[in-house]
N, C-alpha and C. Protein backbone atom coordinates (compact mmCIF):
# COMPACT_ATOMS: atom_id res chain seq x y z
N UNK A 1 38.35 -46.11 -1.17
CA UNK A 1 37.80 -47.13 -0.30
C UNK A 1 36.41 -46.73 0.16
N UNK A 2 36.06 -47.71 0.49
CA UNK A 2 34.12 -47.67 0.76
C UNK A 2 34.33 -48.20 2.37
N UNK A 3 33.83 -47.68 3.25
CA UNK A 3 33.33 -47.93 4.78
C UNK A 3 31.95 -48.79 4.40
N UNK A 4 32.02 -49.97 5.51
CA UNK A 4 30.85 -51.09 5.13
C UNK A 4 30.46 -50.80 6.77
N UNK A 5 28.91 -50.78 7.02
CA UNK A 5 28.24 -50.98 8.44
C UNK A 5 27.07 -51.44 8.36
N UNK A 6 26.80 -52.61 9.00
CA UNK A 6 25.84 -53.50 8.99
C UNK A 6 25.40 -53.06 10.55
N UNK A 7 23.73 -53.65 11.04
CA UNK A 7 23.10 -53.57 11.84
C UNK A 7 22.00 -54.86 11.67
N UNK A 8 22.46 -56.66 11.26
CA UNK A 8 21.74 -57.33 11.14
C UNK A 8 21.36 -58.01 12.44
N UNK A 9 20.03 -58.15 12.05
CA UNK A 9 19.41 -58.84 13.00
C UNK A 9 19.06 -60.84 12.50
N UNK A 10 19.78 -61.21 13.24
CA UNK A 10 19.72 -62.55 12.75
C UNK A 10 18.49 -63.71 12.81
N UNK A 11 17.51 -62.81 13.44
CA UNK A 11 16.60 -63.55 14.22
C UNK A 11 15.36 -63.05 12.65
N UNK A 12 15.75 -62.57 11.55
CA UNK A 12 14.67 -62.36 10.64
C UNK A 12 14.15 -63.44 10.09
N UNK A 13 12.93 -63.39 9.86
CA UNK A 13 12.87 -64.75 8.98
C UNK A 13 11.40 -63.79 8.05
N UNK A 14 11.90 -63.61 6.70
CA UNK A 14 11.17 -63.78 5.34
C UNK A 14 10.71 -64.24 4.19
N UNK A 15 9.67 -64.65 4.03
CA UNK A 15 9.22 -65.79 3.34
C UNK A 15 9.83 -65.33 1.81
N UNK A 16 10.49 -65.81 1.31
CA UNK A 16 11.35 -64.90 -0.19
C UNK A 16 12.15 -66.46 -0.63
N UNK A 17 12.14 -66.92 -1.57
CA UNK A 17 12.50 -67.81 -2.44
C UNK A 17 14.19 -67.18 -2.30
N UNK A 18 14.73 -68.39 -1.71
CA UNK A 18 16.33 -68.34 -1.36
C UNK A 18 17.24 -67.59 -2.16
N UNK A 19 17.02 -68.37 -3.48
CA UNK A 19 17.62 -67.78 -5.25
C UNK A 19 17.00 -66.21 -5.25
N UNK A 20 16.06 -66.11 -5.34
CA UNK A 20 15.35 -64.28 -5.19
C UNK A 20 15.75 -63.40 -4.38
N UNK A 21 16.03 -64.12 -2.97
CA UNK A 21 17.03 -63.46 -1.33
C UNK A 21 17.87 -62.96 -2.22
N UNK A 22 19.29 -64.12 -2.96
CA UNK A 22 20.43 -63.43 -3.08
C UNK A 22 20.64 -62.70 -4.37
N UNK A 23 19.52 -62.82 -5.59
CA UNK A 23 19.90 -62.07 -6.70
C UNK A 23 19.15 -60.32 -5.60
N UNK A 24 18.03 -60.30 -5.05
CA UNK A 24 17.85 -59.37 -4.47
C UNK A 24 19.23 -58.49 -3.68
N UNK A 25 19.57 -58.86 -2.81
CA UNK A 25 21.10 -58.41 -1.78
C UNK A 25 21.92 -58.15 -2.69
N UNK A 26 22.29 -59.28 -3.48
CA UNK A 26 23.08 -59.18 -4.66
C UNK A 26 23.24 -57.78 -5.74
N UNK A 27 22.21 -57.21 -5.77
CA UNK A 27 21.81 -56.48 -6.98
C UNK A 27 22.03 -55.09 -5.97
N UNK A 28 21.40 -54.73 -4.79
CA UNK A 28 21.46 -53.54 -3.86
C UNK A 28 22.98 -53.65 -4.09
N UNK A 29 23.54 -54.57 -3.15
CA UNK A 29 24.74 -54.37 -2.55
C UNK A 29 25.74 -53.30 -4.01
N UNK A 30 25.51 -54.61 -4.82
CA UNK A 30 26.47 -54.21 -5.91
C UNK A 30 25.79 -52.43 -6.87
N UNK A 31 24.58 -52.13 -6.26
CA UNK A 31 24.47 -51.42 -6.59
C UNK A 31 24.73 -49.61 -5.36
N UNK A 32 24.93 -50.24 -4.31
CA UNK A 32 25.81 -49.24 -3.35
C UNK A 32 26.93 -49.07 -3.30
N UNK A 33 27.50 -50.10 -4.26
CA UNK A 33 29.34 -49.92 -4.34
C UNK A 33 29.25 -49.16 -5.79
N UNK A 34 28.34 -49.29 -6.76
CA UNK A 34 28.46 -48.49 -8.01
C UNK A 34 28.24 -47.25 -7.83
N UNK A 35 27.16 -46.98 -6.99
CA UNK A 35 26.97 -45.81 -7.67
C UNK A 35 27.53 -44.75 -6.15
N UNK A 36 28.57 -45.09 -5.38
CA UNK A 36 29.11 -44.79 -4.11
C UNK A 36 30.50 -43.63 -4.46
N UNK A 37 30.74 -42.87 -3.97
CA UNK A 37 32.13 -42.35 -3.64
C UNK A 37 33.46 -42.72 -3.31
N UNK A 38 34.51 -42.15 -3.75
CA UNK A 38 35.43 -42.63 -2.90
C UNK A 38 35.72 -42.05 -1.39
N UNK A 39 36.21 -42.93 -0.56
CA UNK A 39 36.05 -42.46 1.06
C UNK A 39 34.15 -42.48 1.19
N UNK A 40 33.57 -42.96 0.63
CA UNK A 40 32.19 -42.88 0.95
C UNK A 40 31.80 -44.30 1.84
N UNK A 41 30.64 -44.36 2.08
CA UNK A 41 30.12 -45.19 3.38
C UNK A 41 28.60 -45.86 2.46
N UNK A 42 28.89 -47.01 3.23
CA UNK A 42 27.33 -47.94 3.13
C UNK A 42 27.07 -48.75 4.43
N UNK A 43 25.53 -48.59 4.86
CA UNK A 43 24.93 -48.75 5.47
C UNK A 43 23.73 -49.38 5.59
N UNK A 44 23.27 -50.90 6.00
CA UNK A 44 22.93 -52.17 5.98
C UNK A 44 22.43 -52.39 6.92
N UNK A 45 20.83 -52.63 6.76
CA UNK A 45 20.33 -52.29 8.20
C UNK A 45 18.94 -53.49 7.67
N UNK A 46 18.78 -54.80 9.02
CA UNK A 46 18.27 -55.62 8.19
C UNK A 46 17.27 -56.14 9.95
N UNK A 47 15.84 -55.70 9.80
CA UNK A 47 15.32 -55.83 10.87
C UNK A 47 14.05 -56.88 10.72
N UNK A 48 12.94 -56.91 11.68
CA UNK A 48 11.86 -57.51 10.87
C UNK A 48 10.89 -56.96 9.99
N UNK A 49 10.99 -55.79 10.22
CA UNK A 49 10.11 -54.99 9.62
C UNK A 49 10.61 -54.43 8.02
N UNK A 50 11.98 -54.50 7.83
CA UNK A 50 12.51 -53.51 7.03
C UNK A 50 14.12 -54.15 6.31
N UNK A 51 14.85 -54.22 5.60
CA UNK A 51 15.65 -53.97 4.69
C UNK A 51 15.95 -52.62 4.38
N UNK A 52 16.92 -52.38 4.76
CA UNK A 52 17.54 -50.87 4.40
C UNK A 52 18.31 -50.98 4.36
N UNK A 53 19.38 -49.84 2.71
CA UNK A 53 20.60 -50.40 2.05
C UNK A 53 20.54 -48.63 2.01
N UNK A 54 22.16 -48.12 2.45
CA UNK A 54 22.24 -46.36 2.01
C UNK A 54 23.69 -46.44 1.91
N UNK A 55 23.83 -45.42 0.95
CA UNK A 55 25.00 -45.20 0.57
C UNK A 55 25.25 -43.62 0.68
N UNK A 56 26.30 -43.39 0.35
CA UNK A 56 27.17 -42.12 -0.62
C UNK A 56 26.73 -42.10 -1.48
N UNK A 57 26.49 -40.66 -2.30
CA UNK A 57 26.68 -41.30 -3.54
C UNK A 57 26.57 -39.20 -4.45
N UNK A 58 26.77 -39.30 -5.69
CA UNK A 58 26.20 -38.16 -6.16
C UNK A 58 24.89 -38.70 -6.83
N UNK A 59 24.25 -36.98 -6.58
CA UNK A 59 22.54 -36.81 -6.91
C UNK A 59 22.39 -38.16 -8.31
N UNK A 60 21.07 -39.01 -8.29
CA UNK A 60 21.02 -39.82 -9.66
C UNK A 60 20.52 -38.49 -10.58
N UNK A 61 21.06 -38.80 -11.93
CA UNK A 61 20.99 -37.81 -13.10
C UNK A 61 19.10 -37.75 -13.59
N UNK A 62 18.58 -38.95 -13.15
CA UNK A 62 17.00 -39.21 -13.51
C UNK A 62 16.20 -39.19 -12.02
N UNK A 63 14.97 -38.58 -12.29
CA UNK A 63 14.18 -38.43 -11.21
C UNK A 63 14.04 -39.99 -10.38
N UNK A 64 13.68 -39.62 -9.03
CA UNK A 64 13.53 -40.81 -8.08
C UNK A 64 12.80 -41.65 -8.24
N UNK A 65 11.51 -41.16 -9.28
CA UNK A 65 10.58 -42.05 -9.53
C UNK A 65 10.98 -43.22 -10.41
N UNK A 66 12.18 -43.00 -11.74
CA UNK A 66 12.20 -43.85 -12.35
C UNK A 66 13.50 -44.61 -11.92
N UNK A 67 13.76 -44.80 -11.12
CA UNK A 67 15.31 -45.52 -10.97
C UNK A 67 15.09 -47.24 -10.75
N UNK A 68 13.53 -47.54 -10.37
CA UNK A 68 13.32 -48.90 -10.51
C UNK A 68 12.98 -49.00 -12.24
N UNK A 69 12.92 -48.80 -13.20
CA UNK A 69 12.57 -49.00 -14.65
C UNK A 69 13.77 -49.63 -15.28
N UNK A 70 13.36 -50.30 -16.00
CA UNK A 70 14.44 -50.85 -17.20
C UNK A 70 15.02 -50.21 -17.69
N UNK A 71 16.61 -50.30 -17.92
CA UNK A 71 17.45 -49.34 -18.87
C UNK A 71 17.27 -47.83 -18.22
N UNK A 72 16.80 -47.14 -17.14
CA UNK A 72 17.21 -45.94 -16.76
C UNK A 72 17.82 -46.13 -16.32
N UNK A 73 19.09 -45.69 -16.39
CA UNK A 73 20.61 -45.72 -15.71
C UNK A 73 20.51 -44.02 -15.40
N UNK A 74 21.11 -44.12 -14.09
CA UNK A 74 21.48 -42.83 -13.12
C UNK A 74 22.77 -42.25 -13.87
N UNK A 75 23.79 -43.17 -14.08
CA UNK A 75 24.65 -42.51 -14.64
C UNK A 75 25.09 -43.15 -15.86
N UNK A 76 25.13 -42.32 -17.22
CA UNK A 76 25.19 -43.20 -18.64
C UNK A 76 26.83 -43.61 -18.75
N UNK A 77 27.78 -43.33 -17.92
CA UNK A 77 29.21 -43.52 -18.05
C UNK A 77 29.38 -44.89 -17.32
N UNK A 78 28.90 -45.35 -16.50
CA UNK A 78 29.23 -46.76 -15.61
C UNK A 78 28.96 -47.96 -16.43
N UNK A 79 29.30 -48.59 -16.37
CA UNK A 79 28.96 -50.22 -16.88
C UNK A 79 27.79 -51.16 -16.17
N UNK A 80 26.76 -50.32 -15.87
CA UNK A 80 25.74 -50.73 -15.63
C UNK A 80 24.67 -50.88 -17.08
N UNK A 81 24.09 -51.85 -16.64
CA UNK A 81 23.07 -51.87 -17.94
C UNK A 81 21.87 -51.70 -17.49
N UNK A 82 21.69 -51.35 -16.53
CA UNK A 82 20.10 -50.47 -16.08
C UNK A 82 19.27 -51.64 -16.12
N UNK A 83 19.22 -52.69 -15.63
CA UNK A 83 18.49 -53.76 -14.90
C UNK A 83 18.73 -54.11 -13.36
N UNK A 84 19.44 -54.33 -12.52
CA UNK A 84 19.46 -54.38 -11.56
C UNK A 84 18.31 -53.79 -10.58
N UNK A 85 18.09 -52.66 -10.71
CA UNK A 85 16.57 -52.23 -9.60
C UNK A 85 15.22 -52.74 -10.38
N UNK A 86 15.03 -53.16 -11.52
CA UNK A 86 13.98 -52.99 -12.17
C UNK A 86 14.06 -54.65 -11.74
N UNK A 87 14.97 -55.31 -11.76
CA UNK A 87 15.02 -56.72 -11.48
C UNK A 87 14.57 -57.17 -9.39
N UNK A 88 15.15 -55.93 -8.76
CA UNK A 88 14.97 -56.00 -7.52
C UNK A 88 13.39 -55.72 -7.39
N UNK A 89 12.72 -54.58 -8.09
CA UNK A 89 11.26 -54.56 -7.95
C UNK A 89 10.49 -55.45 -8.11
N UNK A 90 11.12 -56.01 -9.32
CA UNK A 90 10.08 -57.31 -9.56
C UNK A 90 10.26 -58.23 -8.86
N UNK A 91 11.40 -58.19 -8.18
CA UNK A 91 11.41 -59.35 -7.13
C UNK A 91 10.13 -58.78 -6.13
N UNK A 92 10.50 -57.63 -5.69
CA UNK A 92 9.73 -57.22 -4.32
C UNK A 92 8.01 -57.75 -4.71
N UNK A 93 7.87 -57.41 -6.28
CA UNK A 93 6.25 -57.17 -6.46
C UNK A 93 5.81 -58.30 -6.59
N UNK A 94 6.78 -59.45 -6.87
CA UNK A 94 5.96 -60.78 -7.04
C UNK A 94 6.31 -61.66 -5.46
N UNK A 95 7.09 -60.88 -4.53
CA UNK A 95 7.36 -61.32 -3.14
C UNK A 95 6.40 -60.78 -2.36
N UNK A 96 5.35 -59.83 -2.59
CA UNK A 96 4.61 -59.09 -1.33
C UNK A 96 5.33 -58.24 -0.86
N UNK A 97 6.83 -57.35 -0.95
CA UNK A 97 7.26 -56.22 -0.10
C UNK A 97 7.10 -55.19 -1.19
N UNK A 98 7.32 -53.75 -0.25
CA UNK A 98 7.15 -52.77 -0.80
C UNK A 98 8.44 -52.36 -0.95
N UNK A 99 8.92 -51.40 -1.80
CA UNK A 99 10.43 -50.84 -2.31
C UNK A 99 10.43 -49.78 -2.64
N UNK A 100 11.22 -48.73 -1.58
CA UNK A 100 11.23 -47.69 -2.11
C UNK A 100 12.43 -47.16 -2.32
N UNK A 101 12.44 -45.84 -2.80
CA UNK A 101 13.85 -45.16 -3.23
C UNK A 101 14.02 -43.75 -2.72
N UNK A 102 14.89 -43.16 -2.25
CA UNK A 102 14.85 -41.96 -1.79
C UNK A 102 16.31 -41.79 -2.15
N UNK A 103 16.56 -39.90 -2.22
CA UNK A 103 18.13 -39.70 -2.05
C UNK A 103 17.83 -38.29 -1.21
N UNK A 104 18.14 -38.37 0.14
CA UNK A 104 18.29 -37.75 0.85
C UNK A 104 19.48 -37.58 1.69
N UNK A 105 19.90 -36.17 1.52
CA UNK A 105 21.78 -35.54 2.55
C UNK A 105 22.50 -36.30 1.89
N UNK A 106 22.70 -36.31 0.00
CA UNK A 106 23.65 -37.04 -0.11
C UNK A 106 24.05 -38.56 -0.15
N UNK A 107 22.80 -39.22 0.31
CA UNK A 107 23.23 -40.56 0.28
C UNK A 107 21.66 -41.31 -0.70
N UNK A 108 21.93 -41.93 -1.53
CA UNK A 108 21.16 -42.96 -1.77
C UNK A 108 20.14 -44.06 -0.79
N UNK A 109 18.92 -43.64 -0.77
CA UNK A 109 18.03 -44.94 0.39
C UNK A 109 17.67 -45.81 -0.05
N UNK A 110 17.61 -47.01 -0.08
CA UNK A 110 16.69 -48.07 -0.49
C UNK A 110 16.03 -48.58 0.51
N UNK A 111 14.80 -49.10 0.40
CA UNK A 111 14.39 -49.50 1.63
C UNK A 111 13.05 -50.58 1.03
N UNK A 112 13.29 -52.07 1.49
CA UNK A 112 12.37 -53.03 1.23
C UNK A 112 11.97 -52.92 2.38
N UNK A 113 10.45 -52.51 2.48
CA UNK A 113 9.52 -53.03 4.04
C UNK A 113 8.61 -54.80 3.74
N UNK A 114 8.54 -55.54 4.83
CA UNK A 114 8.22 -56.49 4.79
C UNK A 114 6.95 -56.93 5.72
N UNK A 115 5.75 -57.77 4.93
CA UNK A 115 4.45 -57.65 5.14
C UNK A 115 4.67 -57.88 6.65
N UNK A 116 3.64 -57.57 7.22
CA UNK A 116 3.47 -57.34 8.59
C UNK A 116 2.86 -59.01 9.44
């Protein structure tokens, strides 16, 4: 089982093409339950400034830099086909936010910041 904790703020409002919102959420989410633990935790944190998605998870097998690219898959055993982040970037890059990736203490970061 996966622990879910949200911290939304309902009062956001981002200019992001509705269909782009949910393949975006869509693609994190399902990508914090893949690449997560069992007994592990995700953490959903949705402000004005920021989008932040963290998980559990073990170290990705490919450096941090490439985990938004096509077809780099973190782990070659899952049934992922290594589009999902490369699909979330391009959302971000043709939306104006920035996207980054970190894995720090164990957990996976994602973090969309949103123009000011």
């Amino acid at each position: 089982s996966i622990a879910m904790k949200d911290e939304i703020n309902a009062e956001v409002k981002v200019l992001l093409h509705p269909t782009l919102a949910d393949i975006l959420i869509t693609n994190l989410l399902s990508n914090a339950i893949r690449h997560n633990i069992e007994g592990g935790h995700i953490h959903v944190s949705l402000t004005s400034q920021r989008l932040l998605v963290v998980n559990t998870g073990m170290p990705p097998a490919i450096p941090a830099v490439e985990v938004f690219e096509r077809f780099k898959r973190t782990n070659q055993n899952d049934d992922s086909s290594g589009l999902g982040l490369a699909i979330v970037k391009q959302i971000c890059e043709v939306s104006g936010l920035k996207i980054r990736y970190e894995y720090i203490d164990k957990r996976h970061v994602v973090t969309v910041d949103f123009p000011s």
